[in-house]
Protein backbone atom coordinates (compact mmCIF):
# COMPACT_ATOMS: atom_id res chain seq x y z
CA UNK A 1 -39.14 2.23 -50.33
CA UNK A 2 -42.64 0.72 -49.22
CA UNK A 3 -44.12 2.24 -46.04
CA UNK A 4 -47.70 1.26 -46.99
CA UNK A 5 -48.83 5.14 -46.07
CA UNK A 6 -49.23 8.08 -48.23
CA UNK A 7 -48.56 11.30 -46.64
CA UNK A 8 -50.45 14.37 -49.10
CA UNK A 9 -49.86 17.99 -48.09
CA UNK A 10 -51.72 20.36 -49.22
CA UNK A 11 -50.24 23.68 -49.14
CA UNK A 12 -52.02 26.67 -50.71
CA UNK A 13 -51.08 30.30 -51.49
CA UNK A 14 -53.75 31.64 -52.99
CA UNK A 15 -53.93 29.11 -56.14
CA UNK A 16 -51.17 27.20 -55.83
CA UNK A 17 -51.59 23.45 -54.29
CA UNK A 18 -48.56 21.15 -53.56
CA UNK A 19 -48.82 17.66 -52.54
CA UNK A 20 -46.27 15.98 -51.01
CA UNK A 21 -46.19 11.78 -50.49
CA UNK A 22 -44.31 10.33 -48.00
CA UNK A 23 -41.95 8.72 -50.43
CA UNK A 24 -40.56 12.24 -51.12
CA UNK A 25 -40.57 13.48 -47.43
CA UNK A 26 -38.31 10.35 -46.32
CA UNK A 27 -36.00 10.90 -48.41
CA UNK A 28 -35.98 14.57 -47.41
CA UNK A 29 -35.99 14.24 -43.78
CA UNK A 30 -33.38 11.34 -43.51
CA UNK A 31 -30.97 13.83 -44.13
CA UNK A 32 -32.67 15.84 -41.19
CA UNK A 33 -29.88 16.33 -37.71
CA UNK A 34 -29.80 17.24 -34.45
CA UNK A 35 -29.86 16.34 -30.94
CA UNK A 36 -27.91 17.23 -27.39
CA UNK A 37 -28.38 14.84 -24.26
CA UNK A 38 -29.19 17.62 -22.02
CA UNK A 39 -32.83 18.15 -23.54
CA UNK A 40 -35.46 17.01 -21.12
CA UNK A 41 -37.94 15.38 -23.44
CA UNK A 42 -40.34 14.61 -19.88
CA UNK A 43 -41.59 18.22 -20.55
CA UNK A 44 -42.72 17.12 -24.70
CA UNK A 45 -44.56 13.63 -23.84
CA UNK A 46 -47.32 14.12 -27.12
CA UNK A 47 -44.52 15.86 -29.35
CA UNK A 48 -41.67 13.32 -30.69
CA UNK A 49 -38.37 15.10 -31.10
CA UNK A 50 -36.58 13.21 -34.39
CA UNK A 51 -33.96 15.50 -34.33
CA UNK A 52 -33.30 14.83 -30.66
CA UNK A 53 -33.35 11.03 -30.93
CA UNK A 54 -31.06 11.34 -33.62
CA UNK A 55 -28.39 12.96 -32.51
CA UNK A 56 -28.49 11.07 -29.16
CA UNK A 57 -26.54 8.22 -30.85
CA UNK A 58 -23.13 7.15 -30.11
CA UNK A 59 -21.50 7.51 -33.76
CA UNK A 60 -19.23 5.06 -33.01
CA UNK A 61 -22.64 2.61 -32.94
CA UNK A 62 -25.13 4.42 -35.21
CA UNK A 63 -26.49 1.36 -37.02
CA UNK A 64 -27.55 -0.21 -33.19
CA UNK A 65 -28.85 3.23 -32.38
CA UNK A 66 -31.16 3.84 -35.83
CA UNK A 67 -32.14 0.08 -35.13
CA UNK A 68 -33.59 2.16 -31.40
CA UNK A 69 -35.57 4.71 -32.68
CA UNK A 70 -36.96 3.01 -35.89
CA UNK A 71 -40.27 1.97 -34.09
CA UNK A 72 -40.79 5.68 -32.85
CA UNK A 73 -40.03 7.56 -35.82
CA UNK A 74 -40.24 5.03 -39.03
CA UNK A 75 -41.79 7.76 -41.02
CA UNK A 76 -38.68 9.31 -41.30
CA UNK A 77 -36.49 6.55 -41.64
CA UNK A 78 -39.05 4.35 -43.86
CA UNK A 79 -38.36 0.58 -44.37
CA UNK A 80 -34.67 0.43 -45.51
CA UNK A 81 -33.01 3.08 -43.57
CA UNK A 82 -30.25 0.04 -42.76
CA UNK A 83 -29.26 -0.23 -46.43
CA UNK A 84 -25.75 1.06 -46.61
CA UNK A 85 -26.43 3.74 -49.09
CA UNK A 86 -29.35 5.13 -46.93
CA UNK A 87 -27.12 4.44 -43.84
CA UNK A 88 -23.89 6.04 -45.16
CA UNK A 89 -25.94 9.63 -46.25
CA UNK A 90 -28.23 9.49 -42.60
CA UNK A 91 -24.28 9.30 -40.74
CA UNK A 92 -22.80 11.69 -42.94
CA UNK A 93 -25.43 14.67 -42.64
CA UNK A 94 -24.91 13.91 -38.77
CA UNK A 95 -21.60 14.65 -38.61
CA UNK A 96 -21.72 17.51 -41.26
CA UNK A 97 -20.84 20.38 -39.09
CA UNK A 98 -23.12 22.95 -40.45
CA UNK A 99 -25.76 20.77 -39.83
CA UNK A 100 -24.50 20.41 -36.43
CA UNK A 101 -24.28 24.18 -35.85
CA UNK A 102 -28.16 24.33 -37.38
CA UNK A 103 -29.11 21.84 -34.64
CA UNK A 104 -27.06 23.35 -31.94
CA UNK A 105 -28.78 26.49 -32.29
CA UNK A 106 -32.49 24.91 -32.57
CA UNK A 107 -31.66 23.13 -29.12
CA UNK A 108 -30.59 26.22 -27.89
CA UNK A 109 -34.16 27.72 -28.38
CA UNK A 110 -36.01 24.44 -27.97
CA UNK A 111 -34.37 23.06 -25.16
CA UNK A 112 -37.85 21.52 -24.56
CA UNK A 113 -41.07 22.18 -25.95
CA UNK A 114 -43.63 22.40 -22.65
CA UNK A 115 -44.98 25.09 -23.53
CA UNK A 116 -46.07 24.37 -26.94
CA UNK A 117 -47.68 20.55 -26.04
CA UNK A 118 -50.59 21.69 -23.87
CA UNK A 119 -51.21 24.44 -26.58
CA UNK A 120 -51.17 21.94 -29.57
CA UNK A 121 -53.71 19.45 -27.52
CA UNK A 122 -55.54 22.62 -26.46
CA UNK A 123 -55.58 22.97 -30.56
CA UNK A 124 -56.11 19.54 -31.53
CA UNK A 125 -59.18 19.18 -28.83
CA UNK A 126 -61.16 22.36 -30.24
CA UNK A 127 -60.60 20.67 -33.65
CA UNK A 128 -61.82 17.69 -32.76
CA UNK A 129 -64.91 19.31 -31.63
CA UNK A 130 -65.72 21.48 -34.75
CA UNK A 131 -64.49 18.53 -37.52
CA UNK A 132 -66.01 15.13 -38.27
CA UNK A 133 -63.20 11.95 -37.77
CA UNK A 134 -60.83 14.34 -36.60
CA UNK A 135 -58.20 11.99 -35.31
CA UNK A 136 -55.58 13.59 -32.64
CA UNK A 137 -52.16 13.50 -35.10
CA UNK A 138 -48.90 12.28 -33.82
CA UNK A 139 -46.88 15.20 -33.51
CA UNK A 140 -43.56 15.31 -34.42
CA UNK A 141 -40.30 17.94 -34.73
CA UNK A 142 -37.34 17.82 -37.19
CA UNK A 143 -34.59 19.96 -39.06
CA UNK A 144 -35.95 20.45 -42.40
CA UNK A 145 -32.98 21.88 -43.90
CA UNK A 146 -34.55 25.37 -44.07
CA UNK A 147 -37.73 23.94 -45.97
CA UNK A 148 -39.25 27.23 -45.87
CA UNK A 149 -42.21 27.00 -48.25
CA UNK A 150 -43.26 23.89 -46.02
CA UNK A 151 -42.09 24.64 -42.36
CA UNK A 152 -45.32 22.32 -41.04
CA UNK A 153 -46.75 19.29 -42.63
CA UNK A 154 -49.71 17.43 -42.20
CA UNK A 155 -52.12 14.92 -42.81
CA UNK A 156 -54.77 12.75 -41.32
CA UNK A 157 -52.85 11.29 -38.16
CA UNK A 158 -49.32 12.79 -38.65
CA UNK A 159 -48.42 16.39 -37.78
CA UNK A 160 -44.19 17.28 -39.13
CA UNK A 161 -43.00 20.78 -37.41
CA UNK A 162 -39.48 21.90 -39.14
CA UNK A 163 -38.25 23.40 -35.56
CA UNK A 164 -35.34 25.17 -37.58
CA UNK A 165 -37.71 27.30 -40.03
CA UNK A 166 -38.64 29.14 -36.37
CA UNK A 167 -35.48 30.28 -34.95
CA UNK A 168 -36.24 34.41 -35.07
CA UNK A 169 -36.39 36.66 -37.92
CA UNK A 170 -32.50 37.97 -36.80
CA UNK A 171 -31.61 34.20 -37.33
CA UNK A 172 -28.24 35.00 -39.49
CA UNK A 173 -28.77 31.55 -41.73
CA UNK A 174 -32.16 33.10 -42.88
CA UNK A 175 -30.11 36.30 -44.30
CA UNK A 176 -27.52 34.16 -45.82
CA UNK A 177 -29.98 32.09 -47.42
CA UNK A 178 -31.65 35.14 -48.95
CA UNK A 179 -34.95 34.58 -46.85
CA UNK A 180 -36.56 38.23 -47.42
CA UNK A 181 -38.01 39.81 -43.87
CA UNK A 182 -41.50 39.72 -44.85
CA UNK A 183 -40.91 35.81 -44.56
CA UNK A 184 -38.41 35.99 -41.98
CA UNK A 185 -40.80 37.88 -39.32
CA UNK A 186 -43.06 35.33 -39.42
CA UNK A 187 -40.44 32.72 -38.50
CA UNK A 188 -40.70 32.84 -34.72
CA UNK A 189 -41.96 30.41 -32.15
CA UNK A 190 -45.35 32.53 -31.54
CA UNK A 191 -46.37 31.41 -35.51
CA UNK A 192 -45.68 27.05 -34.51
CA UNK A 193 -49.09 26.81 -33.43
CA UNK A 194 -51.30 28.85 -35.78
CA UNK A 195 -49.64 27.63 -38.29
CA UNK A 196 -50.36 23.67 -37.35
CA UNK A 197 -53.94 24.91 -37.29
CA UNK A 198 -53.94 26.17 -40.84
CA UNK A 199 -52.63 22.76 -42.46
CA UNK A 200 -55.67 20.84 -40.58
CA UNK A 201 -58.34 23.55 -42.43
CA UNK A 202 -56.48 22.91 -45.33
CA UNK A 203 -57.07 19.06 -45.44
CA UNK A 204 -61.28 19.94 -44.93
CA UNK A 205 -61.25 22.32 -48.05
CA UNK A 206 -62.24 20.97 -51.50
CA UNK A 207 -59.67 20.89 -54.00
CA UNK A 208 -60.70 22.62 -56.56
CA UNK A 209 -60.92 21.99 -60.05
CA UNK A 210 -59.81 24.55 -62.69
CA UNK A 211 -58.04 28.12 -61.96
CA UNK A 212 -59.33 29.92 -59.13
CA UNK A 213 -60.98 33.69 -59.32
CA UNK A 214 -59.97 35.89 -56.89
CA UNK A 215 -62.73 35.72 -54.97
CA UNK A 216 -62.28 32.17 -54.88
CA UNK A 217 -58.77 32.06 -53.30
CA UNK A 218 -60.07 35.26 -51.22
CA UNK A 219 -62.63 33.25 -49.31
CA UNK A 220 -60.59 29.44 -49.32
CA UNK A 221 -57.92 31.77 -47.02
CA UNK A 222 -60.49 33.16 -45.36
CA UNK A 223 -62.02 30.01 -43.79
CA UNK A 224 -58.43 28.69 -42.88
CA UNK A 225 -58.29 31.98 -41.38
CA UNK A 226 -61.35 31.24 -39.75
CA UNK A 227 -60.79 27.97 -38.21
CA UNK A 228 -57.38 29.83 -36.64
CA UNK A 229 -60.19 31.86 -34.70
CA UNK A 230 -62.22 28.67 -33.61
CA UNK A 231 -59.26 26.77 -32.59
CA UNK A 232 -57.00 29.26 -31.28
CA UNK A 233 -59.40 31.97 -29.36
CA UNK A 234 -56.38 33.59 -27.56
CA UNK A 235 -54.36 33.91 -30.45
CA UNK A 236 -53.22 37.65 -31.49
CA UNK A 237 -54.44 38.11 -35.16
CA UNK A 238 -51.29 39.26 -36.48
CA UNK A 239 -49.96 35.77 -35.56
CA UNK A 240 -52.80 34.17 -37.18
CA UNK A 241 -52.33 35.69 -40.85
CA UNK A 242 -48.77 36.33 -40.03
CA UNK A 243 -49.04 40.81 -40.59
CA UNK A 244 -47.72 43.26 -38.08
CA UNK A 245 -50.03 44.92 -36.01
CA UNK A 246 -49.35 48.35 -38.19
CA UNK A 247 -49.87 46.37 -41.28
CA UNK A 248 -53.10 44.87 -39.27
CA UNK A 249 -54.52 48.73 -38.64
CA UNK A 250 -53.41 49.40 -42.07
CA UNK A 251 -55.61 46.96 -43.94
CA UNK A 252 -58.13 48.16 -41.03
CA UNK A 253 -57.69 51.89 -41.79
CA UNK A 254 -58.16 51.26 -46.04
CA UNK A 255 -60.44 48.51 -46.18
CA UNK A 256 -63.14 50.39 -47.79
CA UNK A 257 -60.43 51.60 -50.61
CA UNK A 258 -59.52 47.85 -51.10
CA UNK A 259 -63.12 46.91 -51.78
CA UNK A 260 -63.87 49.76 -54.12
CA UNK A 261 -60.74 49.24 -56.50
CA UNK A 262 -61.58 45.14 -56.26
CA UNK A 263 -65.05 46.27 -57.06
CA UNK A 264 -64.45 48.92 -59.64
CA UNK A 265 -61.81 46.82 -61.70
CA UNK A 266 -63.81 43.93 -61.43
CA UNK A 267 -61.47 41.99 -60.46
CA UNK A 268 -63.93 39.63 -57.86
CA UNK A 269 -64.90 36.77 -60.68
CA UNK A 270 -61.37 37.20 -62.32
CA UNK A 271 -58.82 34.85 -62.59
CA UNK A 272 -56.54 37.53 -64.10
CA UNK A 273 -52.68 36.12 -62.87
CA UNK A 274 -51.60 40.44 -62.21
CA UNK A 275 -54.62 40.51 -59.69
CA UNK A 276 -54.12 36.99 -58.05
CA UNK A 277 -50.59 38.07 -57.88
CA UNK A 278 -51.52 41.84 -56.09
CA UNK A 279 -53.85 40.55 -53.70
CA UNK A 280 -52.57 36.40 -52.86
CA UNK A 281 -48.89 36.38 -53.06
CA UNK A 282 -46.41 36.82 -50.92
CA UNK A 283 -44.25 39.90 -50.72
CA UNK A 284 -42.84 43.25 -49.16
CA UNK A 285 -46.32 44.99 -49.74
CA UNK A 286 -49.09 45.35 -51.78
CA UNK A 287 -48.55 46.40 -55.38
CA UNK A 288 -50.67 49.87 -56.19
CA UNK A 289 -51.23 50.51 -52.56
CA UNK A 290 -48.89 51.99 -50.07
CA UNK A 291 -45.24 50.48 -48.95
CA UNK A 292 -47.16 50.26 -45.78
CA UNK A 293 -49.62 48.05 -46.78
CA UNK A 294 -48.91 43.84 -46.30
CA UNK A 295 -48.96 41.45 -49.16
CA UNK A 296 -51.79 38.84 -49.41
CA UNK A 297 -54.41 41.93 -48.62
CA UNK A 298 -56.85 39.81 -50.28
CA UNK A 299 -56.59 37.10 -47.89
CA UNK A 300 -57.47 39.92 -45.07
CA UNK A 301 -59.97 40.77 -46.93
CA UNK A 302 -61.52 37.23 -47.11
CA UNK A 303 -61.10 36.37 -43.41
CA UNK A 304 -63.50 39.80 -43.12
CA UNK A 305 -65.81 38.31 -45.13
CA UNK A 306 -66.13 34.74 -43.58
CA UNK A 307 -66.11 36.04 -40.19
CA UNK A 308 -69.07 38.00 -41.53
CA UNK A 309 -70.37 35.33 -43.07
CA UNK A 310 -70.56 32.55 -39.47
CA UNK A 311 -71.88 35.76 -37.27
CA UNK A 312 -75.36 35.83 -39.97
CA UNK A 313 -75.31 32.11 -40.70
CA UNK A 314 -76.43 29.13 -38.83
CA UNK A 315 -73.79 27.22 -39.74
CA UNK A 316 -71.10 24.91 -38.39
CA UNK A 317 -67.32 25.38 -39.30
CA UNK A 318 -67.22 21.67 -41.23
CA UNK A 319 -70.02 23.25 -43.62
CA UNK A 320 -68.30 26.38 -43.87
CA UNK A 321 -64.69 24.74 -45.30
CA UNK A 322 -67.30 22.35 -47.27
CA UNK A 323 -68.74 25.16 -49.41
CA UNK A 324 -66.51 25.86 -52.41
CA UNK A 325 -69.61 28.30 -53.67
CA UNK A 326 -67.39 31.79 -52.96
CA UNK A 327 -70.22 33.50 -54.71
CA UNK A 328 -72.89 32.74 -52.18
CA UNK A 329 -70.66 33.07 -49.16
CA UNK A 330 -70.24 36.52 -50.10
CA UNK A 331 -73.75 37.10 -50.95
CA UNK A 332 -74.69 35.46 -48.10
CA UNK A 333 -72.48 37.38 -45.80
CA UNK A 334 -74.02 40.58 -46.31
CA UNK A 335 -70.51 42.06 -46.16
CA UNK A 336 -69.96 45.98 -46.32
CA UNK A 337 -66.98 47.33 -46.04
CA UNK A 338 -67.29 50.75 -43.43
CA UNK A 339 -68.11 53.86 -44.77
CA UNK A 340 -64.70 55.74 -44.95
């Protein structure tokens, strides 16, 4: 299957990188469902709703209606989406009922998206004005299949949002699928949009070459933090990085003892795996501090600095996400963390 377009994600958590092409993602969100007539898509003109087109179609004529939609959403569908085989697995996770149920419930949130449009162009606008060749993306929703490592994808022109990894942390399918809360709570509709915003930083960051220190993969979250706060002003923090507000006033409350055991275990310039593990990935809390705490403290910690960082710099956002020196944005920064 030739589309003639390679579609690279790059997903980060702390270290880790992922890249996706669109070979893979086809074949991944062919199998994608969902749709009810009564969804008024006049309300979602920039934001194309796959899963609504799809399940639009009389069964009884599904080849005429694919052969409808192909020119609106042929990166899903790709070249050959008429083959039988491809045909044959497209009708059958249509009519699969759980997949039904899955969609029924997403339209039952989603029954239209106005209020997320004028947000995302509100978004893609502010990025436009702080990036080089920023090109508006096409924006489009689908049922992932509870892709939850990867609920938004993105690349140049093409923004993917999985509208089924944001149905509520109470969603039952998340609890039956063994989705723990801390990943859960962040699965709302109030994390869509911040979440869009992080992909696009990640696209402007280096890759880099070679394991990362934790400093390293301290600051490269901090700056996609950062762009959250130039392209999303009114956004609460907590929605930005994805913490509650207690576990935002907790990492407020103890920055200064964060700091001093990074500090005092030198653990800045390592790439020790325990330490990239207690301060980047994901989990319940962080490991040595209190149950209280969040995970991924040292991505908090990292958004301090780069916000620290732009207020005593002259420089522009594309420069900042540029810089892969994590040594002199900290020096540079003049960060401190407050006297306790």
């Amino acid at each position: 299957m030739n589309t003639g377009f390679r579609f690279s994600v790059f997903k980060r958590n702390g270290i880790m990188k992922i890249k996706l092409n669109l070979l893979f993602i086809i074949i991944m969100l062919a199998s994608c469902g969902g749709n009810q007539e009564s969804v008024n898509k006049s309300d979602d003109s920039m934001i194309h709703r796959y899963e609504v087109a799809l399940f639009s179609m009389d069964m009884e004529d599904f080849k005429t209606g694919l052969e409808q939609i192909a020119p609106e959403y042929r990166i899903f569908l790709g070249d050959n989406y008429l083959e039988p085989p491809a045909l044959d697995q497209l009708r059958a996770f249509v009519m699969d009922q759980q997949n039904q149920d899955i969609y029924q419930e997403v339209i039952k949130q989603y029954p239209q998206l106005s209020w997320l449009s004028p947000a995302l162009s509100e978004g893609y606008a502010r990025s436009s004005h702080a990036l080089k060749f920023f090109i508006i993306p096409d924006t489009y929703t689908y049922i992932s299949g509870f892709d939850f490592q990867y609920p938004i994808k993105y690349a140049d022109s093409v923004m993917i949002i999985a509208l089924d990894m944001y149905l509520g942390q109470d969603y039952e399918m998340y609890k039956k699928l063994g989705i723990p809360l801390y990943i859960s709570q962040r699965l709302t509709r109030e994390h869509i949009l911040p979440d869009c915003m992080k992909e696009i930083a990640l696209t402007r960051i280096p890759e880099k070459q070679g394991t990362y220190s934790l400093l390293e993969a301290m600051i490269e979250q901090g700056k996609v933090l950062y762009f959250t706060d130039v392209t999303l002003p009114d956004v609460a923090d907590r929605l930005k990085i994805g913490f509650s507000e207690n576990q935002l006033q907790w990492c407020s409350s103890n920055e200064s003892n964060l700091w001093q055991f990074m500090v005092e275990n030198e653990l800045l310039y390592s790439s020790d795996a325990k330490a990239m593990s207690m301060f980047m990935v994901d989990g319940p809390f962080t490991s040595s501090f209190s149950p209280d705490s969040p995970a991924r403290t040292g991505a908090w910690m990292g958004w301090k600095i780069v916000r620290t960082y732009m207020k005593n710099n002259n420089v522009t956002i594309e420069q900042l996400l540029g810089n892969g020196n994590a040594r002199e944005i900290l020096e540079k920064s003049g960060y401190k963390p407050p006297r306790k």
